[in-house]
Structures are given as structure tokens and as C-alpha cells.
PDB file of N, CA and C in Angstrom:
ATOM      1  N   UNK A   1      39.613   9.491 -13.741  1.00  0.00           N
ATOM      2  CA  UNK A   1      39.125   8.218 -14.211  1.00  0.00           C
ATOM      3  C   UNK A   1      38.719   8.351 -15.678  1.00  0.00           C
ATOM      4  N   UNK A   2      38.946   7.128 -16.488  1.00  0.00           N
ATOM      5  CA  UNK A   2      39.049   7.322 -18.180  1.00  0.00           C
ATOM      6  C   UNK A   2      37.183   6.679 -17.824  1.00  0.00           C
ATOM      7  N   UNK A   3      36.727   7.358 -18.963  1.00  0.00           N
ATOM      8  CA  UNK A   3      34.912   7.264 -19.294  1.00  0.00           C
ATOM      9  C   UNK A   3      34.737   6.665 -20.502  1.00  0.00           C
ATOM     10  N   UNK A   4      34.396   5.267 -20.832  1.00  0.00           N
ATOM     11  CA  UNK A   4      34.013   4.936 -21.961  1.00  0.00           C
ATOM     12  C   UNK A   4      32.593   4.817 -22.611  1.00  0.00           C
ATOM     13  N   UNK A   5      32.175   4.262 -23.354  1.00  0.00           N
ATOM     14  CA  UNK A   5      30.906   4.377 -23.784  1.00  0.00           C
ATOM     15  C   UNK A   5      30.663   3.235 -25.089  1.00  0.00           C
ATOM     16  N   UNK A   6      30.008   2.212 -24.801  1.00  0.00           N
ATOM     17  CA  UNK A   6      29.531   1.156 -25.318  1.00  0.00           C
ATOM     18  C   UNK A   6      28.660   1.715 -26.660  1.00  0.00           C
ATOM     19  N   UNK A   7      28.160   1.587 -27.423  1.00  0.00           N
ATOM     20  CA  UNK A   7      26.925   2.294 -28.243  1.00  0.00           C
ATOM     21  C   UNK A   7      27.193   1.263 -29.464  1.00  0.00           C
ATOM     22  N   UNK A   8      26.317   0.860 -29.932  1.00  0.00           N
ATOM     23  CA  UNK A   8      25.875  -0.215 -31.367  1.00  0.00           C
ATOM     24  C   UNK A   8      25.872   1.197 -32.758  1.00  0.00           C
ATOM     25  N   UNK A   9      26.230   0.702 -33.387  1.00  0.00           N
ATOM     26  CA  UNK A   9      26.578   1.205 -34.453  1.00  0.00           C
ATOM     27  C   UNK A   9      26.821   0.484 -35.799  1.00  0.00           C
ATOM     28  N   UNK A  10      26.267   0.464 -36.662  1.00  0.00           N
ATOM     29  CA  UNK A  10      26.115  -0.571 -38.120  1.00  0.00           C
ATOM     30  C   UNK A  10      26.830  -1.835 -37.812  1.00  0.00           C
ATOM     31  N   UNK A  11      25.801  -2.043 -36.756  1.00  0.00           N
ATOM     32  CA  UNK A  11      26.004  -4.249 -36.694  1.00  0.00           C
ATOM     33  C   UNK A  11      26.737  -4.021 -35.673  1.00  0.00           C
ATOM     34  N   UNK A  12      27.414  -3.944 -35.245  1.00  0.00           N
ATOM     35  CA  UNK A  12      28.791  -3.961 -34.344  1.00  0.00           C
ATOM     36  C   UNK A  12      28.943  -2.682 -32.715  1.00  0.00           C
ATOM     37  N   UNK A  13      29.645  -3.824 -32.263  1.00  0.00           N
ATOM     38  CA  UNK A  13      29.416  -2.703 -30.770  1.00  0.00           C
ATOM     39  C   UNK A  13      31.357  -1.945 -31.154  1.00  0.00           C
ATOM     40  N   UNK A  14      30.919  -0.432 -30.466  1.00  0.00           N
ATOM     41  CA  UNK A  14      31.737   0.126 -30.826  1.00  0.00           C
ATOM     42  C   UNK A  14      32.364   0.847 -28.578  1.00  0.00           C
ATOM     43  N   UNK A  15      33.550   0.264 -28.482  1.00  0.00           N
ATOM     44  CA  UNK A  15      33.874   0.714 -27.115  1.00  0.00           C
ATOM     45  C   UNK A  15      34.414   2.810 -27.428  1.00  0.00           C
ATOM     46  N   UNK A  16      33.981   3.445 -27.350  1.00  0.00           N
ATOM     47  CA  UNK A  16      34.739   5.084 -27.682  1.00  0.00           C
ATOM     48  C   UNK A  16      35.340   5.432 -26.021  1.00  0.00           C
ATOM     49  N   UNK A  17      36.451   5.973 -25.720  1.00  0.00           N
ATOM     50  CA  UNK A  17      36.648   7.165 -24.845  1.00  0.00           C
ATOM     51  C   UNK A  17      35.799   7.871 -24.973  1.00  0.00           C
ATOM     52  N   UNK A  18      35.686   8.733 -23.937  1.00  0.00           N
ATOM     53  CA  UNK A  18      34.697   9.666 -23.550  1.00  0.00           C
ATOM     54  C   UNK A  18      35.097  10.983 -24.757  1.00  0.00           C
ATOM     55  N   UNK A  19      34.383  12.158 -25.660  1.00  0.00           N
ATOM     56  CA  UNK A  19      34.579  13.372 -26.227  1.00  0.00           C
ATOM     57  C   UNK A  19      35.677  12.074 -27.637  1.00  0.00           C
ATOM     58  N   UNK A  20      36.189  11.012 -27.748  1.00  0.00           N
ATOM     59  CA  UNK A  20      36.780  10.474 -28.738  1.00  0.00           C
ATOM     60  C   UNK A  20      35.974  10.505 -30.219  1.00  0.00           C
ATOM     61  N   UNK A  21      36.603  10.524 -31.404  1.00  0.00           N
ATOM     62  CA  UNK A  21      36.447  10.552 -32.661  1.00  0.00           C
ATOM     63  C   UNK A  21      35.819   8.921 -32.954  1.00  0.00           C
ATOM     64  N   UNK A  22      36.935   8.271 -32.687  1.00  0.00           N
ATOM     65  CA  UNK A  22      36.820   6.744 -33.525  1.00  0.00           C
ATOM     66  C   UNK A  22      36.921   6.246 -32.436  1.00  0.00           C
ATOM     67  N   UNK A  23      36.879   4.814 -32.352  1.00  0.00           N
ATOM     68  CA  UNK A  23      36.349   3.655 -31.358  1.00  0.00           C
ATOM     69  C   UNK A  23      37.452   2.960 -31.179  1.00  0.00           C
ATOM     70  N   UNK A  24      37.814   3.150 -29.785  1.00  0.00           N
ATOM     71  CA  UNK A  24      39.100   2.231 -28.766  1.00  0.00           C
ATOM     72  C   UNK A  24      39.111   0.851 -29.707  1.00  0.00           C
ATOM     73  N   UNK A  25      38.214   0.483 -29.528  1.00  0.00           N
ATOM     74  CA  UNK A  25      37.758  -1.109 -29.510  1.00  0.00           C
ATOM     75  C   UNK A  25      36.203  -1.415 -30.369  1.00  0.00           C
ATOM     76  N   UNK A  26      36.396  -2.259 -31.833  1.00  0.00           N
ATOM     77  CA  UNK A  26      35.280  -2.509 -32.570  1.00  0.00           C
ATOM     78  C   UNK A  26      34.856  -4.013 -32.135  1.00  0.00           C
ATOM     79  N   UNK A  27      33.745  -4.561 -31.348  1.00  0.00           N
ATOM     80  CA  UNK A  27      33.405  -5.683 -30.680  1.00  0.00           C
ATOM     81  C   UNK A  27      32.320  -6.519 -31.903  1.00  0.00           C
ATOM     82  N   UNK A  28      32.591  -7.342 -32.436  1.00  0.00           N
ATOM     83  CA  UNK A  28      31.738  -8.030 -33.338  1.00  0.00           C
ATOM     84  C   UNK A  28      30.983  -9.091 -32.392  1.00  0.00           C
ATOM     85  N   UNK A  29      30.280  -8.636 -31.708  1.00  0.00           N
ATOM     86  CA  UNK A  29      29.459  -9.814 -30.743  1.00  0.00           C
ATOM     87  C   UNK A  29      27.967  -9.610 -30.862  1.00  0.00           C
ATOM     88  N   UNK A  30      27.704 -10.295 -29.430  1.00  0.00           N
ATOM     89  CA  UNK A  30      26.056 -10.059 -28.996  1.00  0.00           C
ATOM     90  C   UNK A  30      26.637  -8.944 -27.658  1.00  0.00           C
ATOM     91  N   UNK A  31      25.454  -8.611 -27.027  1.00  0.00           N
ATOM     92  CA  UNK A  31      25.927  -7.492 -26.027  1.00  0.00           C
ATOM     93  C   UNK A  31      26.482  -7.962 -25.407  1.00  0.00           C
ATOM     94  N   UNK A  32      26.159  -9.125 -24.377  1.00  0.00           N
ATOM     95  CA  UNK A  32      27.006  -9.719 -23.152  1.00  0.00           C
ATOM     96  C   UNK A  32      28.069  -9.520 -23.479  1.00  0.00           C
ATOM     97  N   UNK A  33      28.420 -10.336 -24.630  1.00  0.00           N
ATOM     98  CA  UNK A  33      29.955 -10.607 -24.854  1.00  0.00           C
ATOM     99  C   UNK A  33      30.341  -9.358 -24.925  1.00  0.00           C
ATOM    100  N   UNK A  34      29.917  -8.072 -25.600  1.00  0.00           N
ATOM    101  CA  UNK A  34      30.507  -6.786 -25.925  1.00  0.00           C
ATOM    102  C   UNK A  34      30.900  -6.252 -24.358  1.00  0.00           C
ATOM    103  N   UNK A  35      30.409  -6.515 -23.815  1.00  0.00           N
ATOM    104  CA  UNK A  35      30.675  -5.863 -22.506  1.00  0.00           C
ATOM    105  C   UNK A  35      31.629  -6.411 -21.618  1.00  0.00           C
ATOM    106  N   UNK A  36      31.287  -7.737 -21.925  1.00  0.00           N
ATOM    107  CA  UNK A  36      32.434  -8.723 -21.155  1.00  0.00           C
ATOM    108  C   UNK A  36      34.220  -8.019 -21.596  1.00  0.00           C
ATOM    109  N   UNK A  37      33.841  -8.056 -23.280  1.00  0.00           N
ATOM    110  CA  UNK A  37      35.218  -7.586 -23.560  1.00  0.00           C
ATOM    111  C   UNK A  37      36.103  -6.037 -23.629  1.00  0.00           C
ATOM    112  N   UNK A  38      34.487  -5.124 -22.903  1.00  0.00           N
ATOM    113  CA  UNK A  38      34.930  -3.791 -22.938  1.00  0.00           C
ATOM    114  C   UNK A  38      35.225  -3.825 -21.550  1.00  0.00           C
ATOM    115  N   UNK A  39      34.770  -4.894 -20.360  1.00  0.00           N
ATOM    116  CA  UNK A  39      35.197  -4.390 -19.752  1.00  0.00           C
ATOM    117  C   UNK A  39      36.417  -5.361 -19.188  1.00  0.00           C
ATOM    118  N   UNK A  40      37.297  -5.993 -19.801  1.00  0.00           N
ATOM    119  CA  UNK A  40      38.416  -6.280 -20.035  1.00  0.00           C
ATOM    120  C   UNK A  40      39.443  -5.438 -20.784  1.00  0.00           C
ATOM    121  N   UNK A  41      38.783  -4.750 -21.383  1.00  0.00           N
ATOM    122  CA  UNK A  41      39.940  -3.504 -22.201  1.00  0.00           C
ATOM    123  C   UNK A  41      40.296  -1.963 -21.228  1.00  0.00           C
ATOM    124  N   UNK A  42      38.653  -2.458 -20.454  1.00  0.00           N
ATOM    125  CA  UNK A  42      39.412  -1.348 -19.608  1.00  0.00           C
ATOM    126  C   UNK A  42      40.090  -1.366 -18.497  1.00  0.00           C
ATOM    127  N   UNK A  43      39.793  -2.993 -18.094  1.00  0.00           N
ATOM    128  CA  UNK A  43      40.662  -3.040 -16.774  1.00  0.00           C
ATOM    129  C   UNK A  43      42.554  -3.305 -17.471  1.00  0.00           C
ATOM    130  N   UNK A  44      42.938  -3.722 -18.266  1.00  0.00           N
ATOM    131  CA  UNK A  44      44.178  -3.845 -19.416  1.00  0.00           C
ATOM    132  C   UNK A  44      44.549  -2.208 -19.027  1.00  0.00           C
ATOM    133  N   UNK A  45      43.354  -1.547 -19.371  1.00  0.00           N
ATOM    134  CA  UNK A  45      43.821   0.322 -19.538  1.00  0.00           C
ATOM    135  C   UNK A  45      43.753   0.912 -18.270  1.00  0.00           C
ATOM    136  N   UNK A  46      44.206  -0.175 -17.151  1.00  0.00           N
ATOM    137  CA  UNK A  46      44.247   0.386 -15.836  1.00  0.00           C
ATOM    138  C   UNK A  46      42.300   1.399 -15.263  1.00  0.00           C
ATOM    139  N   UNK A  47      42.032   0.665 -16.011  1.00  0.00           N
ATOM    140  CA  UNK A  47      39.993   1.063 -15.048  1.00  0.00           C
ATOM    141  C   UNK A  47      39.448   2.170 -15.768  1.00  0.00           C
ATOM    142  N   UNK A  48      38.471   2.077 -15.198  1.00  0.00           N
ATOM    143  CA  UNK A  48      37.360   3.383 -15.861  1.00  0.00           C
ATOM    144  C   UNK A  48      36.000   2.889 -15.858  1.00  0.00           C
ATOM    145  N   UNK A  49      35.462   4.117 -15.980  1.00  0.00           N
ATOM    146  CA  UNK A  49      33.830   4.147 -16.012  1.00  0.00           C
ATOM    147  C   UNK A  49      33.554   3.328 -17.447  1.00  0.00           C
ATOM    148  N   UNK A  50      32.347   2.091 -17.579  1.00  0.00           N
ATOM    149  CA  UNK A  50      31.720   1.968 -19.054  1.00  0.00           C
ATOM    150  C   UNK A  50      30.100   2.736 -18.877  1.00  0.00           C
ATOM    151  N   UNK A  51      30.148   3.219 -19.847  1.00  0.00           N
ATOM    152  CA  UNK A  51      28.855   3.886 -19.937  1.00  0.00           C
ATOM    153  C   UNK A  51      27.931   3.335 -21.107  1.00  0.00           C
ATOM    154  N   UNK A  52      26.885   2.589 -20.700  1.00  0.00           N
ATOM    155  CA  UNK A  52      26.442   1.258 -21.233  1.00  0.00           C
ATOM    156  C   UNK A  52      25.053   2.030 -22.177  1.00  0.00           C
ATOM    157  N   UNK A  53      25.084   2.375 -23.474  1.00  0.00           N
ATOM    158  CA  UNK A  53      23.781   2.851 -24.393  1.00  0.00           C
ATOM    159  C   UNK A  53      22.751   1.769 -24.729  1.00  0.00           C
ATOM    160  N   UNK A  54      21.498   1.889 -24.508  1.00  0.00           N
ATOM    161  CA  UNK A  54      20.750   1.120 -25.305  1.00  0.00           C
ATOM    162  C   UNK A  54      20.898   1.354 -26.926  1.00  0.00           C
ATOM    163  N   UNK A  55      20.341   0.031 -27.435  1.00  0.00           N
ATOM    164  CA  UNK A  55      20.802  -0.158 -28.903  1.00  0.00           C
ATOM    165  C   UNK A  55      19.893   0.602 -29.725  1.00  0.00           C
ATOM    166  N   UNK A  56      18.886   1.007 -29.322  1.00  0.00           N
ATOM    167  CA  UNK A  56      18.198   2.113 -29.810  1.00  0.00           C
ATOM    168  C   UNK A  56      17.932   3.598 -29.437  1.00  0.00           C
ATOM    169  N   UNK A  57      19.127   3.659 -28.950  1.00  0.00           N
ATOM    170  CA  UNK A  57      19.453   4.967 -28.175  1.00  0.00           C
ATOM    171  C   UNK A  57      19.416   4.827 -27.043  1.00  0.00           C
ATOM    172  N   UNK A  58      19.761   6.452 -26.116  1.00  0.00           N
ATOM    173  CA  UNK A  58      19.212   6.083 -25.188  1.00  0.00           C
ATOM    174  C   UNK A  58      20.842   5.586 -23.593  1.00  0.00           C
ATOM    175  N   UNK A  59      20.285   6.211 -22.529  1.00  0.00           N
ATOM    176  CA  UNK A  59      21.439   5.641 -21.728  1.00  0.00           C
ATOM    177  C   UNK A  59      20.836   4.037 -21.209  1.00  0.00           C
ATOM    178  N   UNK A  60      21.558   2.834 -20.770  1.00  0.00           N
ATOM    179  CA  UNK A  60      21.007   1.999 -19.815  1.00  0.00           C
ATOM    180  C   UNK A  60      21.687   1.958 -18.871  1.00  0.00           C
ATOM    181  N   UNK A  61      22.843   2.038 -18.541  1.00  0.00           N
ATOM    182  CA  UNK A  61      23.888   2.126 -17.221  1.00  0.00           C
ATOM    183  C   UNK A  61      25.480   2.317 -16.924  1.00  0.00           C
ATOM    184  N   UNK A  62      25.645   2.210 -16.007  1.00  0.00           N
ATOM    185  CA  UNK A  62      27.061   2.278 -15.997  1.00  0.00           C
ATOM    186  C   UNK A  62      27.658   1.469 -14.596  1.00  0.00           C
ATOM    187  N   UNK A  63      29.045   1.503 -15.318  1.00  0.00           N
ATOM    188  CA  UNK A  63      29.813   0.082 -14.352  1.00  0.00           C
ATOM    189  C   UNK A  63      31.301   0.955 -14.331  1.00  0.00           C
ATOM    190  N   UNK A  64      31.278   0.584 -13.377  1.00  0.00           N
ATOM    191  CA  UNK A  64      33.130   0.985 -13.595  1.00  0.00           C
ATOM    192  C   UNK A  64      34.308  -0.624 -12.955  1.00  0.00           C
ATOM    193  N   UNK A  65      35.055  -0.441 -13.527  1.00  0.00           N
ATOM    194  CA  UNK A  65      35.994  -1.542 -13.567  1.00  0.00           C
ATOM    195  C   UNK A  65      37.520  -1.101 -12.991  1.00  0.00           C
ATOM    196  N   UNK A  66      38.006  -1.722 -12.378  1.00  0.00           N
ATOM    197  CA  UNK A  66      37.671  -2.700 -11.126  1.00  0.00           C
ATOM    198  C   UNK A  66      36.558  -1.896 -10.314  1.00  0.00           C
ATOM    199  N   UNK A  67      35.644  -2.950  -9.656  1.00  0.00           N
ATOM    200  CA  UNK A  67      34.940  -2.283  -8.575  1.00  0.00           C
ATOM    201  C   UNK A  67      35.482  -1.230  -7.260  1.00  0.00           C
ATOM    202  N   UNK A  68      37.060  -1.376  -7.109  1.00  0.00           N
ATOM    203  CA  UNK A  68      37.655  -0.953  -6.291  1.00  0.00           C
ATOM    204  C   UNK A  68      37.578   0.962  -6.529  1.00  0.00           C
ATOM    205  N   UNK A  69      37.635   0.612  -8.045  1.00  0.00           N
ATOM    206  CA  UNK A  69      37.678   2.476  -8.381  1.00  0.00           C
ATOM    207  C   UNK A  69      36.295   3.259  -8.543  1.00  0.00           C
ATOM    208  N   UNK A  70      35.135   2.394  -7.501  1.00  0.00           N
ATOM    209  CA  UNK A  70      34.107   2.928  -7.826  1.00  0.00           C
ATOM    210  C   UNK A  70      34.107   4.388  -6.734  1.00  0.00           C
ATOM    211  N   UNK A  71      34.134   5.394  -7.865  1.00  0.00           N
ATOM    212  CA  UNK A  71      34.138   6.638  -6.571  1.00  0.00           C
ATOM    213  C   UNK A  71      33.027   7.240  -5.587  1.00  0.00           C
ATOM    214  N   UNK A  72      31.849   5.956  -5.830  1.00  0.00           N
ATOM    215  CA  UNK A  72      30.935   6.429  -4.392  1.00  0.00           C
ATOM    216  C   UNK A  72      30.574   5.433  -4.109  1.00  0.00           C
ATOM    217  N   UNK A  73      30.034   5.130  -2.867  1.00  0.00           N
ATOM    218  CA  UNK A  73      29.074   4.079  -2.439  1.00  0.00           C
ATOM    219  C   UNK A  73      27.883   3.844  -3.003  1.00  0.00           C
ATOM    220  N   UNK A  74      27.209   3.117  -3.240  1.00  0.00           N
ATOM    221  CA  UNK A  74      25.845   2.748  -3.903  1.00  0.00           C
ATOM    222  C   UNK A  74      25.599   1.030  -4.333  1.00  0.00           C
ATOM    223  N   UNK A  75      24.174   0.840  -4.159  1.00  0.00           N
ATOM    224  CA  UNK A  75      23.885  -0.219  -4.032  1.00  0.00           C
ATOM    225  C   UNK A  75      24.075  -0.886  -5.593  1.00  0.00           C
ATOM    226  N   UNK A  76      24.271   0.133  -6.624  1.00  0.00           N
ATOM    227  CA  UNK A  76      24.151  -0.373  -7.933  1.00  0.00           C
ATOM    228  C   UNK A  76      25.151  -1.468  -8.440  1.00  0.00           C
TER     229      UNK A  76
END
């Protein structure tokens, strides 16, 4: 499963692959929307984990897309 990672970075949400250099996807939004559209890029890239940073560091969560490829059970 591909691992992405949401993280704010000078103004702008930045989508990275997991261990990646530069950013899949540069999101000029508010968060909702950043997420809405990362996690449309990843279902496009056939699924994956988003791994969601607070904007001041910091982890806040994670989602994976489609729900179908979630690889455990949990209420989250």
C-alpha cells in the first residue's frame, strides 16, 4: 500500500509519498479542501494510506482510501 503524507508548508498544503523528495500534489486550499483533494489523488493512484500532520507539527491522523483497503478492523 502507497503512504502519503499531508503537511502545510509556506502557505500551501503539500500531498508527499512516503521517504519522497518533492510533493505528488501542491494543494492551494483550506485543509478540508486539501484533503478532499488528496484523497482523490489517491484513490486516481489506485489507494493508499493519507497520513494527516497538524499544521504546526505534529501527527493528527490517518485515513486510507478506498475504505475497502483498510488493512485492519477498527472503529476509526
Amino acid at each position: 500500500m502507497k503512504n502519503f503524507h499531508l503537511v502545510q508548508e509556506d502557505g500551501v498544503y503539500k500531498l508527499k509519498k512516503e521517504n519522497a523528495q518533492r510533493a505528488s500534489k501542491i494543494i492551494d486550499a483550506n485543509k478540508p479542501e486539501a484533503i478532499k483533494e488528496a484523497r482523490d489523488f489517491i484513490t486516481e493512484q489506485g489507494g493508499g494510506s493519507l497520513k494527516i500532520h497538524k499544521n504546526k507539527g505534529g501527527f493528527q491522523e490517518e485515513r486510507t482510501y478506498p475504505k475497502s483497503k483498510d488493512p485492519r478492523k477498527s472503529k476509526g
